[in-house]
Structure formats: C-alpha cells, structure tokens
PDB file of N, CA and C in Angstrom:
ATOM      1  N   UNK A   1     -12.684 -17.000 111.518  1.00  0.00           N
ATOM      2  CA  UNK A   1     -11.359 -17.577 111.645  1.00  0.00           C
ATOM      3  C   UNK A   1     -10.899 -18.019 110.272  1.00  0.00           C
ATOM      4  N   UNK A   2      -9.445 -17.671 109.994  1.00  0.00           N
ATOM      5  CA  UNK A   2      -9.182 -18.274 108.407  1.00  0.00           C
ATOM      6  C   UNK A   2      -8.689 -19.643 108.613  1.00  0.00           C
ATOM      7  N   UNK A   3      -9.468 -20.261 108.343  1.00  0.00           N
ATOM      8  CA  UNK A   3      -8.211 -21.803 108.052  1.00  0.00           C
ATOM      9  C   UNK A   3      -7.200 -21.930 107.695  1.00  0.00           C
ATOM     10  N   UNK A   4      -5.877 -22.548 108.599  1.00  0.00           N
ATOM     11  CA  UNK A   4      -4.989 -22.918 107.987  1.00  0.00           C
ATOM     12  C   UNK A   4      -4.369 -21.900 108.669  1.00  0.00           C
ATOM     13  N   UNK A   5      -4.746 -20.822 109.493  1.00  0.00           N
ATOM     14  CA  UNK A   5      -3.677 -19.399 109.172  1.00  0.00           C
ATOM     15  C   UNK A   5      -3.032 -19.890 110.706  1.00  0.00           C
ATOM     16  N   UNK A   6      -2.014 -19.078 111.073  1.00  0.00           N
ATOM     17  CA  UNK A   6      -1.184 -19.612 112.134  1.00  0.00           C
ATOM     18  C   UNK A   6      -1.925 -19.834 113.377  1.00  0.00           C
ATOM     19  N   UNK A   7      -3.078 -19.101 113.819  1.00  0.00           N
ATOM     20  CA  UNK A   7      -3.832 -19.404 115.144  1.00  0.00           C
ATOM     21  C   UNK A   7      -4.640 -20.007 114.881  1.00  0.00           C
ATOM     22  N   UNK A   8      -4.876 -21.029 113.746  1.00  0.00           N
ATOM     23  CA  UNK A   8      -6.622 -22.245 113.403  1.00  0.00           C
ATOM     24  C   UNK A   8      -5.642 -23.467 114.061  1.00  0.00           C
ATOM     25  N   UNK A   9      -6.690 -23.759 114.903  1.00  0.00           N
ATOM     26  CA  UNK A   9      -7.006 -24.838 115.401  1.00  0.00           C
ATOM     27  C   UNK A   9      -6.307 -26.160 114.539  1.00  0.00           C
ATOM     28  N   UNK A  10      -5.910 -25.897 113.615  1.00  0.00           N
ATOM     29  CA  UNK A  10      -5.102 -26.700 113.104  1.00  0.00           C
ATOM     30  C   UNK A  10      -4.278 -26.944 113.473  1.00  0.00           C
ATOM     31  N   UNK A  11      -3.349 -26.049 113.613  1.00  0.00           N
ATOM     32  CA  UNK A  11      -1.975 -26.271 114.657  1.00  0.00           C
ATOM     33  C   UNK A  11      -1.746 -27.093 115.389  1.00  0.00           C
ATOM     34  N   UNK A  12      -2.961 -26.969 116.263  1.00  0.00           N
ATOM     35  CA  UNK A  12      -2.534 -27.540 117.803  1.00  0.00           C
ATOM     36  C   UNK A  12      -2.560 -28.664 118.227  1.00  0.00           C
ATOM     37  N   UNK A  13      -2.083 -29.661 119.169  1.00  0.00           N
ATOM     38  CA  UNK A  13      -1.444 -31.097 118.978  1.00  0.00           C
ATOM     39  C   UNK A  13      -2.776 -31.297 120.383  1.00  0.00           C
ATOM     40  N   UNK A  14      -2.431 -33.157 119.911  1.00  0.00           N
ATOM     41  CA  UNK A  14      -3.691 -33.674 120.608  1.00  0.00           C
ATOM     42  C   UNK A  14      -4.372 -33.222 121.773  1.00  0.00           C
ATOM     43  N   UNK A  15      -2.931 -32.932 122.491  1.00  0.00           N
ATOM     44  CA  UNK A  15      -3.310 -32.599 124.284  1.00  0.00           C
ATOM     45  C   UNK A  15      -3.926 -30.876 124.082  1.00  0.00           C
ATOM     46  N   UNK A  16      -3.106 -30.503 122.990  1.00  0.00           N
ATOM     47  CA  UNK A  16      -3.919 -28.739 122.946  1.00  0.00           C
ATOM     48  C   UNK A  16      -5.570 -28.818 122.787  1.00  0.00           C
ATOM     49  N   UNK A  17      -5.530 -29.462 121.731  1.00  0.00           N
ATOM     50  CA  UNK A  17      -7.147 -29.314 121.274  1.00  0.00           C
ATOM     51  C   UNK A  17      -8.189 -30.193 122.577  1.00  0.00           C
ATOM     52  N   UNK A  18      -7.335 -31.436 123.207  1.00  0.00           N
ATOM     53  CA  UNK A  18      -8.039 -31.459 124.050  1.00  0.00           C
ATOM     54  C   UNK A  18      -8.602 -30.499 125.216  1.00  0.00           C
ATOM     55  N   UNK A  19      -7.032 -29.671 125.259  1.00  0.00           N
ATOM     56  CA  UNK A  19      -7.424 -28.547 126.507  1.00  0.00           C
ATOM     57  C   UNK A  19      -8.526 -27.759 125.567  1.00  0.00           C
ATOM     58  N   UNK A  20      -8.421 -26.856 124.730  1.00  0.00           N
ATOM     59  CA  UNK A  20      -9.123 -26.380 124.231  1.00  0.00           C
ATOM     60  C   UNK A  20     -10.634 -26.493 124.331  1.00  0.00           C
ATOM     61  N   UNK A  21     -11.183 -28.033 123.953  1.00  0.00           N
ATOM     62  CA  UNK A  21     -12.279 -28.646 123.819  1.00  0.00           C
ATOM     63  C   UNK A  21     -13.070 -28.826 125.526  1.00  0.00           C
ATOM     64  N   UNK A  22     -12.209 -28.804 126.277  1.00  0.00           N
ATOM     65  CA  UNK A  22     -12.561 -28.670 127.688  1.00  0.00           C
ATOM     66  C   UNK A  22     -12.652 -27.060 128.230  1.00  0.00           C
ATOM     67  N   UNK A  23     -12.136 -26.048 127.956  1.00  0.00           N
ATOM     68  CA  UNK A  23     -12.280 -25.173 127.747  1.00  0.00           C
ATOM     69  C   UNK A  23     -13.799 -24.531 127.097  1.00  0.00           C
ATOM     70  N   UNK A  24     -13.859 -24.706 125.855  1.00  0.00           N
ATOM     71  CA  UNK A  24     -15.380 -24.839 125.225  1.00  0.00           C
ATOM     72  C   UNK A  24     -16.381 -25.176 126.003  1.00  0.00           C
ATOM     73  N   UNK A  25     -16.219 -26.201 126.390  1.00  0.00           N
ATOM     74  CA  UNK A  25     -17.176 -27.548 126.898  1.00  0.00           C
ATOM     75  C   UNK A  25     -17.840 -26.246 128.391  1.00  0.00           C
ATOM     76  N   UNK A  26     -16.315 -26.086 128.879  1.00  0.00           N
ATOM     77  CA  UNK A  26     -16.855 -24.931 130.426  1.00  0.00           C
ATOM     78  C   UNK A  26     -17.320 -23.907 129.893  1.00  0.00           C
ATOM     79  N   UNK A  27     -17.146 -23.136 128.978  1.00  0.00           N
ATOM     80  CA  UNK A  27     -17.844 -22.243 128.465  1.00  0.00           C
ATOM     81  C   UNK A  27     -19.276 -22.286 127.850  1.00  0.00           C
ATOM     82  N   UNK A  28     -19.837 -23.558 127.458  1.00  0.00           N
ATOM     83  CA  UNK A  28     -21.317 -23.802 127.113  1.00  0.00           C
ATOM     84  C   UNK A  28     -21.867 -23.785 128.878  1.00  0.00           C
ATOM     85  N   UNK A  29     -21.408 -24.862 129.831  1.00  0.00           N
ATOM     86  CA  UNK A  29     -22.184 -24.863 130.930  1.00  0.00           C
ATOM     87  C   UNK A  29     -22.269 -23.368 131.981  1.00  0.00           C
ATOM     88  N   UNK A  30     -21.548 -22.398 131.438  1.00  0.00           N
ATOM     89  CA  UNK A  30     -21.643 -21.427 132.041  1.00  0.00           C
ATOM     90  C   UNK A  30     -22.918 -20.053 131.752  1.00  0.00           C
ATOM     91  N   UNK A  31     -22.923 -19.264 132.409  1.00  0.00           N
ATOM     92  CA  UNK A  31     -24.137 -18.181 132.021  1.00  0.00           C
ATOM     93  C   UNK A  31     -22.852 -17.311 131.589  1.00  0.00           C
ATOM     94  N   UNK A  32     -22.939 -15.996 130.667  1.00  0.00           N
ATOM     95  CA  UNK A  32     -21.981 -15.386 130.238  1.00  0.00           C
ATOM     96  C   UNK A  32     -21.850 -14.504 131.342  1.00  0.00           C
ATOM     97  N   UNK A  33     -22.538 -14.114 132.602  1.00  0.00           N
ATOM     98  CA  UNK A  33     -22.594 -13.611 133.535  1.00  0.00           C
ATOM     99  C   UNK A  33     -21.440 -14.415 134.691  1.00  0.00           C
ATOM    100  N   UNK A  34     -21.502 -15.703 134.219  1.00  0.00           N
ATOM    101  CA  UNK A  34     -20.474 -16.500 135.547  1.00  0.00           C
ATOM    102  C   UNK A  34     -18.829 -16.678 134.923  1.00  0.00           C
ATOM    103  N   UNK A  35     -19.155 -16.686 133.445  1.00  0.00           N
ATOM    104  CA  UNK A  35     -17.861 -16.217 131.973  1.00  0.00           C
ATOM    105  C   UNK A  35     -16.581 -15.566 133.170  1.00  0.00           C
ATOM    106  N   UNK A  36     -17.695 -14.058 133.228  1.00  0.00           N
ATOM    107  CA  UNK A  36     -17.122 -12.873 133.382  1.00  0.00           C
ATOM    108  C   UNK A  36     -16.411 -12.998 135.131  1.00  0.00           C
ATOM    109  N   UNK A  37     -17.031 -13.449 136.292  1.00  0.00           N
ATOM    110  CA  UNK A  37     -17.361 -13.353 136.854  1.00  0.00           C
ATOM    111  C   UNK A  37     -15.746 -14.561 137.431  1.00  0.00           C
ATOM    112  N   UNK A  38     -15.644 -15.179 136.333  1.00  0.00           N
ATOM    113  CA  UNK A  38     -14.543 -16.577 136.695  1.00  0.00           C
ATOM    114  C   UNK A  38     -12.831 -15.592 136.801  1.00  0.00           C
ATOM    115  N   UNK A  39     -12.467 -16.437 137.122  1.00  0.00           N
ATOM    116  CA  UNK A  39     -10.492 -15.789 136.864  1.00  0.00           C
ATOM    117  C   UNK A  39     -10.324 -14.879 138.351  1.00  0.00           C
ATOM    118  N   UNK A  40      -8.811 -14.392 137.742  1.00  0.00           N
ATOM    119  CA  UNK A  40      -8.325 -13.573 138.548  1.00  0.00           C
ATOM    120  C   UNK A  40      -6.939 -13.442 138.076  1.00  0.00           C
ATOM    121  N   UNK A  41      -5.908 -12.579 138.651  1.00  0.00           N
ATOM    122  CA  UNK A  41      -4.389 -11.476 138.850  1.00  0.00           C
ATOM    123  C   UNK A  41      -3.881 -12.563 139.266  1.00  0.00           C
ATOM    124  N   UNK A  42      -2.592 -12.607 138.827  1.00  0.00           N
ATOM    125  CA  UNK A  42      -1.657 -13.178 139.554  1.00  0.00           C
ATOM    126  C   UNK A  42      -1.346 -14.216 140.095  1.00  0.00           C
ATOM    127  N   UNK A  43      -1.428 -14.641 141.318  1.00  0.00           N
ATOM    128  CA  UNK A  43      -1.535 -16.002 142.083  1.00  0.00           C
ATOM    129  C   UNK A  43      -2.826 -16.311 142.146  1.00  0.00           C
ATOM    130  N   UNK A  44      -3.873 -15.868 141.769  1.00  0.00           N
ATOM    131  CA  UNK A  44      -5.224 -15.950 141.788  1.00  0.00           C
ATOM    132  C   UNK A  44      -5.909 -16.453 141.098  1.00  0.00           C
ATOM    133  N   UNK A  45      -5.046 -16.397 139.578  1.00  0.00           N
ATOM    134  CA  UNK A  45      -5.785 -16.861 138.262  1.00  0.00           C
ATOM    135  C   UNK A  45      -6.290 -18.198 138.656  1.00  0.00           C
ATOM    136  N   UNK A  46      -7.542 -18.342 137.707  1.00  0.00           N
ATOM    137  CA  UNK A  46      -8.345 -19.627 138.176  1.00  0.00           C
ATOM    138  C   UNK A  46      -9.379 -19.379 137.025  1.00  0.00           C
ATOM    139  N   UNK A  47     -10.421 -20.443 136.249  1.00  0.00           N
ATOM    140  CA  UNK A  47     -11.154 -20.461 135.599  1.00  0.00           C
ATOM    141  C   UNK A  47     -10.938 -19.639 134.361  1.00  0.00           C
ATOM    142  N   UNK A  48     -11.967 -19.359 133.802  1.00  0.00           N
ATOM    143  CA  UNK A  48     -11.616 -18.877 131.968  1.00  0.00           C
ATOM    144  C   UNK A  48     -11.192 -17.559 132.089  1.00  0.00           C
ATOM    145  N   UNK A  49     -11.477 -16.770 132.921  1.00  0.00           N
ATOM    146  CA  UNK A  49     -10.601 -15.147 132.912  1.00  0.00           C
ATOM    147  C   UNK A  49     -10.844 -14.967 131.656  1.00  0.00           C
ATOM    148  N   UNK A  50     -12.041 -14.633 131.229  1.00  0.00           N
ATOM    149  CA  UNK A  50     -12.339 -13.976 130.154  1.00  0.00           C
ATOM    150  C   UNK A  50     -11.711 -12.134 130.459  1.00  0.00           C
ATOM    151  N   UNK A  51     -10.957 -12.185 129.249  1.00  0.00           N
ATOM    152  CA  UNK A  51     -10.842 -10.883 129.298  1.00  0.00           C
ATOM    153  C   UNK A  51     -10.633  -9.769 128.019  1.00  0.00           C
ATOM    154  N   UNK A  52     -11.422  -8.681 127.947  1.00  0.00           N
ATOM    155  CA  UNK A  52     -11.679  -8.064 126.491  1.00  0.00           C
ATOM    156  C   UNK A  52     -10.431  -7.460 126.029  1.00  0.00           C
ATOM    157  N   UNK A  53      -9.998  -7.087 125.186  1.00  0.00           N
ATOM    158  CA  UNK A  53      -9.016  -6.394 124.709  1.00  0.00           C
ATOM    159  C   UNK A  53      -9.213  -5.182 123.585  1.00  0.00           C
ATOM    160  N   UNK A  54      -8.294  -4.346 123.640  1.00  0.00           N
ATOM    161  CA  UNK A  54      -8.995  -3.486 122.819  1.00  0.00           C
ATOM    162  C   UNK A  54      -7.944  -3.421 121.858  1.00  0.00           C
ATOM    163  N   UNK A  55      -8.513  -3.496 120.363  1.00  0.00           N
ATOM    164  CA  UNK A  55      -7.597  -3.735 118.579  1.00  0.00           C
ATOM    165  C   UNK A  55      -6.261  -3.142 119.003  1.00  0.00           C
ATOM    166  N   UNK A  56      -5.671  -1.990 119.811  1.00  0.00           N
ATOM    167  CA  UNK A  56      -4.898  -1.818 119.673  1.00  0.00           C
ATOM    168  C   UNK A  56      -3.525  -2.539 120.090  1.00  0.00           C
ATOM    169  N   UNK A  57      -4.225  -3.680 120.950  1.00  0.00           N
ATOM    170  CA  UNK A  57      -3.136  -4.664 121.715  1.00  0.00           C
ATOM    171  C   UNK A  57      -2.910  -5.816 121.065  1.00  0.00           C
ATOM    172  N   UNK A  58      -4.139  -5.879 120.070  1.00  0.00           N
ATOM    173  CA  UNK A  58      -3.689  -7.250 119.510  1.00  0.00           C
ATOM    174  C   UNK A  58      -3.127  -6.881 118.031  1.00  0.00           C
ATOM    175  N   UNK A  59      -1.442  -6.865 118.382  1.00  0.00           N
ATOM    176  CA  UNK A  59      -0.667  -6.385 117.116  1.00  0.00           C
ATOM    177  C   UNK A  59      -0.001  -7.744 116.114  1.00  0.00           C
ATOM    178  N   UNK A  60      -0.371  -8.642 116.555  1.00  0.00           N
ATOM    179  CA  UNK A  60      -0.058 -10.249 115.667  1.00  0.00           C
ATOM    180  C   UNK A  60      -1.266 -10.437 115.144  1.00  0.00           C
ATOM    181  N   UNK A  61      -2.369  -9.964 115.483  1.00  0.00           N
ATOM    182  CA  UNK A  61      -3.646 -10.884 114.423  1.00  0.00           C
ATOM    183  C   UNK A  61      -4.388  -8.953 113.904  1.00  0.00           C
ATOM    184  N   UNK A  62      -5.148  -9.110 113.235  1.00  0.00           N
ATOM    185  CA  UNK A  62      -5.918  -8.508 112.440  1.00  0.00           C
ATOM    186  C   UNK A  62      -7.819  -8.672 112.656  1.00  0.00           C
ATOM    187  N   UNK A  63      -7.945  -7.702 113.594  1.00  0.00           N
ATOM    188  CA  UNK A  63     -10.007  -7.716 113.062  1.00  0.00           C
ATOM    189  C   UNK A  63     -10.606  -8.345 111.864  1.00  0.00           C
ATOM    190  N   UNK A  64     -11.117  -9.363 111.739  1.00  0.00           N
ATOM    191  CA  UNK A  64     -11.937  -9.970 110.844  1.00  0.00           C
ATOM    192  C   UNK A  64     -12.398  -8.600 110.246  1.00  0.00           C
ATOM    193  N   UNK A  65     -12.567  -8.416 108.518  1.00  0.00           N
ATOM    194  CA  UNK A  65     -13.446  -7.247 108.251  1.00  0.00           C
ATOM    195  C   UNK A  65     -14.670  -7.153 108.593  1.00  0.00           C
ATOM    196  N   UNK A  66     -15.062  -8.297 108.417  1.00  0.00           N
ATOM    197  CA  UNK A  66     -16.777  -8.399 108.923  1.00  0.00           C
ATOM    198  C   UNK A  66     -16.867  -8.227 110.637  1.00  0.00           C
ATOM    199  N   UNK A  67     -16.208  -8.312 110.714  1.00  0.00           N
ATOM    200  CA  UNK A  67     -16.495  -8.178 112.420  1.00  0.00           C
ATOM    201  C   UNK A  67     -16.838  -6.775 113.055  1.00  0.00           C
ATOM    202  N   UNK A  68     -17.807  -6.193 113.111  1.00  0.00           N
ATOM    203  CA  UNK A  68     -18.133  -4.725 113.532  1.00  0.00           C
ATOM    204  C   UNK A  68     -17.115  -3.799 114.381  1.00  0.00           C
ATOM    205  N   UNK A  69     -16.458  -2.866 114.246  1.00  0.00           N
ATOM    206  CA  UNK A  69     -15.720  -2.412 115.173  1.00  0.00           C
ATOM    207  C   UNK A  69     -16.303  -1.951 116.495  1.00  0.00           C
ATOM    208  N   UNK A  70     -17.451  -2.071 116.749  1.00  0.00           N
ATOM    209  CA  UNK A  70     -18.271  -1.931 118.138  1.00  0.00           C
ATOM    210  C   UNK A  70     -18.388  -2.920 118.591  1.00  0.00           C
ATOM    211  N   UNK A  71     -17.913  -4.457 117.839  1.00  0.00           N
ATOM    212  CA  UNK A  71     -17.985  -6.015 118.721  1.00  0.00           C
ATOM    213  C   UNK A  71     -16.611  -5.943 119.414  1.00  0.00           C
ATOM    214  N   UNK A  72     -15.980  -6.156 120.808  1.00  0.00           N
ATOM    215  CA  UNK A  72     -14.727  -6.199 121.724  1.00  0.00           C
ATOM    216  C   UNK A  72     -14.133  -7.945 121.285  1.00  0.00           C
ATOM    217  N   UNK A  73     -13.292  -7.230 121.244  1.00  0.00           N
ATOM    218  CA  UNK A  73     -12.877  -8.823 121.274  1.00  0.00           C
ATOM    219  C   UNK A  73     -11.959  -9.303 122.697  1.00  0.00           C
ATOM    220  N   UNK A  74     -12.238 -10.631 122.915  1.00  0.00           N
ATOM    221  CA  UNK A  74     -11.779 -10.868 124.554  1.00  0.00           C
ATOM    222  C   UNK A  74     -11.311 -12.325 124.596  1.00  0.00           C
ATOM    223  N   UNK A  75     -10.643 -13.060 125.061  1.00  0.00           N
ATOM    224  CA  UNK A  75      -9.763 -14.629 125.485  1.00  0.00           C
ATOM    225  C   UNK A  75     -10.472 -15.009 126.336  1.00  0.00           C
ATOM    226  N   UNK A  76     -10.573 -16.187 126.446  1.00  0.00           N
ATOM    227  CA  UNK A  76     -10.445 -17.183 127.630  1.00  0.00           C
ATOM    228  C   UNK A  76      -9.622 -18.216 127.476  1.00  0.00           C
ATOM    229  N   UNK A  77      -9.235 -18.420 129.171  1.00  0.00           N
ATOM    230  CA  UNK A  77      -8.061 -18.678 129.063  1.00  0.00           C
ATOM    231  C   UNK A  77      -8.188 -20.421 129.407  1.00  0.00           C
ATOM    232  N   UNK A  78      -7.662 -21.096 128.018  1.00  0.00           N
ATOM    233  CA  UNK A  78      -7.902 -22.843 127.818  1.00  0.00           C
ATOM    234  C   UNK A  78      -6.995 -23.593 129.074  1.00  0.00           C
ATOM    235  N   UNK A  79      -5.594 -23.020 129.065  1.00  0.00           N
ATOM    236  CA  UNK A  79      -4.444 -23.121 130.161  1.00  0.00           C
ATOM    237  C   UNK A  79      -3.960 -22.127 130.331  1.00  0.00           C
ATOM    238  N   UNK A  80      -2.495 -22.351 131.277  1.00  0.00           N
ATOM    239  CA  UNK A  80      -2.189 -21.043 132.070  1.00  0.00           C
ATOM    240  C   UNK A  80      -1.472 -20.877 130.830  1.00  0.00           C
ATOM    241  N   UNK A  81      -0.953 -21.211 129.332  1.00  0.00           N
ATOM    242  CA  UNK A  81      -0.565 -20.313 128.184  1.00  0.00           C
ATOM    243  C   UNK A  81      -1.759 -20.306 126.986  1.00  0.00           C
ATOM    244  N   UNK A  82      -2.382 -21.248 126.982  1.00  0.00           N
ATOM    245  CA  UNK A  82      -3.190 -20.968 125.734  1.00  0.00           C
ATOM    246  C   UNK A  82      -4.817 -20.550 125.949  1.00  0.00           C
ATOM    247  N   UNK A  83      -4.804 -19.297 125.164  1.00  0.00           N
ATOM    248  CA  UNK A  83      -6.057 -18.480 125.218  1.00  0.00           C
ATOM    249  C   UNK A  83      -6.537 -18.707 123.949  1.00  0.00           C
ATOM    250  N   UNK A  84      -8.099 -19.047 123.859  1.00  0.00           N
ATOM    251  CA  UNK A  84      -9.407 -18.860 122.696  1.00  0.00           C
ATOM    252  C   UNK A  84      -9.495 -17.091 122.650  1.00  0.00           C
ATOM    253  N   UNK A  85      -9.336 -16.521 121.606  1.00  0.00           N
ATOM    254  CA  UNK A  85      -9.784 -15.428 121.296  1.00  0.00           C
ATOM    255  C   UNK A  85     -10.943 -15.227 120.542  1.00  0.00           C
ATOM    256  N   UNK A  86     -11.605 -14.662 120.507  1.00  0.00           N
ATOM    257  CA  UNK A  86     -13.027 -14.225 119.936  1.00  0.00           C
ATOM    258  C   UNK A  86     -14.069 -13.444 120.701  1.00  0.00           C
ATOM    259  N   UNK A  87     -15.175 -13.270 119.811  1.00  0.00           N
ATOM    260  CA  UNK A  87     -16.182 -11.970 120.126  1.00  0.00           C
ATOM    261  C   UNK A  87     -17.601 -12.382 120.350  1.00  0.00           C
ATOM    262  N   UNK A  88     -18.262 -12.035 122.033  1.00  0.00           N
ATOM    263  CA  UNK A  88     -19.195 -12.490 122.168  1.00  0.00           C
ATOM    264  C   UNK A  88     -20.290 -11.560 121.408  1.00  0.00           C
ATOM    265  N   UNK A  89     -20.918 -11.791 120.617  1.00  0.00           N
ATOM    266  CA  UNK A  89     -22.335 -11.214 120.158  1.00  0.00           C
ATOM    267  C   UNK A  89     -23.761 -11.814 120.483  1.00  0.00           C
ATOM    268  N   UNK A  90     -24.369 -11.509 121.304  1.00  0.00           N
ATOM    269  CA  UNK A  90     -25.936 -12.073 121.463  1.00  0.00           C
ATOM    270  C   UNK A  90     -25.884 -13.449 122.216  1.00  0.00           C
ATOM    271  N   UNK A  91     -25.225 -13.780 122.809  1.00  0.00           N
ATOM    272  CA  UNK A  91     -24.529 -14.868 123.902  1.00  0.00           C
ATOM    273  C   UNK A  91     -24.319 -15.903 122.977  1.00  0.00           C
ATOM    274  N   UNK A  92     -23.375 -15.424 121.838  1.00  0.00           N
ATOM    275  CA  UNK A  92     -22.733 -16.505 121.468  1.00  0.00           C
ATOM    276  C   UNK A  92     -21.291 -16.288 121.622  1.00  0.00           C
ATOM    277  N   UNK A  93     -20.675 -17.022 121.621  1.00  0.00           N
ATOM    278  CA  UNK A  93     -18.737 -16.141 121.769  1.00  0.00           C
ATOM    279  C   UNK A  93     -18.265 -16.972 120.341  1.00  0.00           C
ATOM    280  N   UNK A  94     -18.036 -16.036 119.350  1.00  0.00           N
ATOM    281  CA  UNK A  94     -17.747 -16.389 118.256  1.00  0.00           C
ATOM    282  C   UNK A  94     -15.849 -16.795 118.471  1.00  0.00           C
ATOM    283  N   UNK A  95     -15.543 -17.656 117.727  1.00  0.00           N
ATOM    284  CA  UNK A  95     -14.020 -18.199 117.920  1.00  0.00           C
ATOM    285  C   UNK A  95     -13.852 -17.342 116.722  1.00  0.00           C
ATOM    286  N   UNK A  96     -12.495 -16.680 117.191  1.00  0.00           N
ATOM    287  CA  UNK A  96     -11.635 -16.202 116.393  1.00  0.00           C
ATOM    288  C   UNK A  96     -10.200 -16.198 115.745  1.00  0.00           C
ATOM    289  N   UNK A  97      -9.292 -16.533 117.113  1.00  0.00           N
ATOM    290  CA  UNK A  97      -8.559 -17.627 117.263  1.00  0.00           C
ATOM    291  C   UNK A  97      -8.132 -18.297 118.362  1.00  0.00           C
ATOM    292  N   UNK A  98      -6.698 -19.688 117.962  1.00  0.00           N
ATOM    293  CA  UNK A  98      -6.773 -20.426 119.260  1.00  0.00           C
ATOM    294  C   UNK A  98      -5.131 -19.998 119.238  1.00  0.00           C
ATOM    295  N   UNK A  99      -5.084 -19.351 120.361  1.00  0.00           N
ATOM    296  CA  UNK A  99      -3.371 -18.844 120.261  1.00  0.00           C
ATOM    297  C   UNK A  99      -2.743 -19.948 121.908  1.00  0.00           C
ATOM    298  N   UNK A 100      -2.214 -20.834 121.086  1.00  0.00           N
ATOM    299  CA  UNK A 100      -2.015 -21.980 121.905  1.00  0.00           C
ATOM    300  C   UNK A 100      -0.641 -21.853 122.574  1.00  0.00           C
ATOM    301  N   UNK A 101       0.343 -20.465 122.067  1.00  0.00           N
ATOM    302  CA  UNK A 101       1.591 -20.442 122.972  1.00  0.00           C
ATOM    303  C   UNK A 101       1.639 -19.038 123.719  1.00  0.00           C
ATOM    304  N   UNK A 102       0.144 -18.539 124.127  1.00  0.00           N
ATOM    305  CA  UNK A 102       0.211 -17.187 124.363  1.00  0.00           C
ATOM    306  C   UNK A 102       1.067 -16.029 123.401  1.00  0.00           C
ATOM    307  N   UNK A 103       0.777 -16.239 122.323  1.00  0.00           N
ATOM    308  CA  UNK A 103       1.834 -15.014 121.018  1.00  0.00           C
ATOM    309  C   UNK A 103       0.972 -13.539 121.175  1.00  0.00           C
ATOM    310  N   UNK A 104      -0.026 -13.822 120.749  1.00  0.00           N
ATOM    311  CA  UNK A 104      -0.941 -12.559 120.342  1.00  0.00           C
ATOM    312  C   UNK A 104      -1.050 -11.370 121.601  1.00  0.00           C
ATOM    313  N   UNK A 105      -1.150 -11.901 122.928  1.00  0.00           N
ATOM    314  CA  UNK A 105      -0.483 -11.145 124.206  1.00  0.00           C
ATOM    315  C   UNK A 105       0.368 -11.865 124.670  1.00  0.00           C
ATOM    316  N   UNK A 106       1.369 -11.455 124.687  1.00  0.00           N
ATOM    317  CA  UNK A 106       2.779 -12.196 125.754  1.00  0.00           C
ATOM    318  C   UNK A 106       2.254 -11.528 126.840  1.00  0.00           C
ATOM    319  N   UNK A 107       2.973 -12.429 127.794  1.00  0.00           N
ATOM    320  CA  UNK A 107       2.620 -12.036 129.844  1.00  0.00           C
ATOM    321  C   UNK A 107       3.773 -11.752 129.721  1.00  0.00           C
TER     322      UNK A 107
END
C-alpha cells in the first residue's frame, strides 16, 4: 500500500477506520475457508463477501509491482460501501487498499 495515496487508510474518518478495524478484527477470527464461505447477491449480502477480481476491473488503482501476477486480488466488504482490497498469500490477506466510498468498483 503507498502511503498517503488516495485509498491509505489515511483518508478515512473516525467512524471509517472504526468500521474498517471491525472488519479486520472479523477477518482474524475467521478460517479463510469461512472468509469465502460469508456474503451473498443482492438482498442477501451479509458478512465480508470476499470477492476476487481480476486486474482488468480494477481501472482506478494499479497492481503493486511486487505483487506476482499469479496473486488475485479480492475485497471484503467493511460496510455496505466500503471495501478492504488486497491479496491473500499463504493465509495472510495482505491490505492493499481501503476504498472507503466504493470508487475502485462502483455497484
């Protein structure tokens, strides 16, 4: 993540980073198996709805260079607008960014 750049965690105002930080928080007590396993469509959505995306959709941010082009990158979702983006490798989910007004995918 670059500091400072429009999706760091900098941005975002008390109540964001709190959602955020609760967000996180459900994502440590989870198995990356129950991650996947959370959310849903529509009237359904519920829990982190992790979901992967592929480089070609995310046309506001840019692949870290270091970031392998065989690592997916995927959101979970903090509220019903602001999604954590980043890339799970080896069951860690690396933060990449915190897109706190839904920009990087509009619904």
């Amino acid at each position: 993540m670059q500091s400072g750049s429009r999706f760091c965690l900098s941005h975002c105002k008390g109540e964001e980073i709190r959602e955020a930080m609760d967000c996180l928080r459900q994502l440590t007590q989870l198995t990356w198996q129950n991650v996947l396993q959370t959310g849903g469509k529509g009237a359904n959505k519920a829990g982190l709805a992790c979901t992967p995306y592929d480089d070609s959709l995310l046309q506001k941010v840019q692949r870290p260079p270091e970031l392998s082009i065989d690592v997916r990158i995927a959101a979970i979702r903090a509220t019903q607008k602001f999604r954590i983006f980043g890339a799970y490798i080896e069951h860690i989910f690396y933060i990449l960014w915190f897109d706190r007004n839904h920009e990087i995918l509009p619904s």
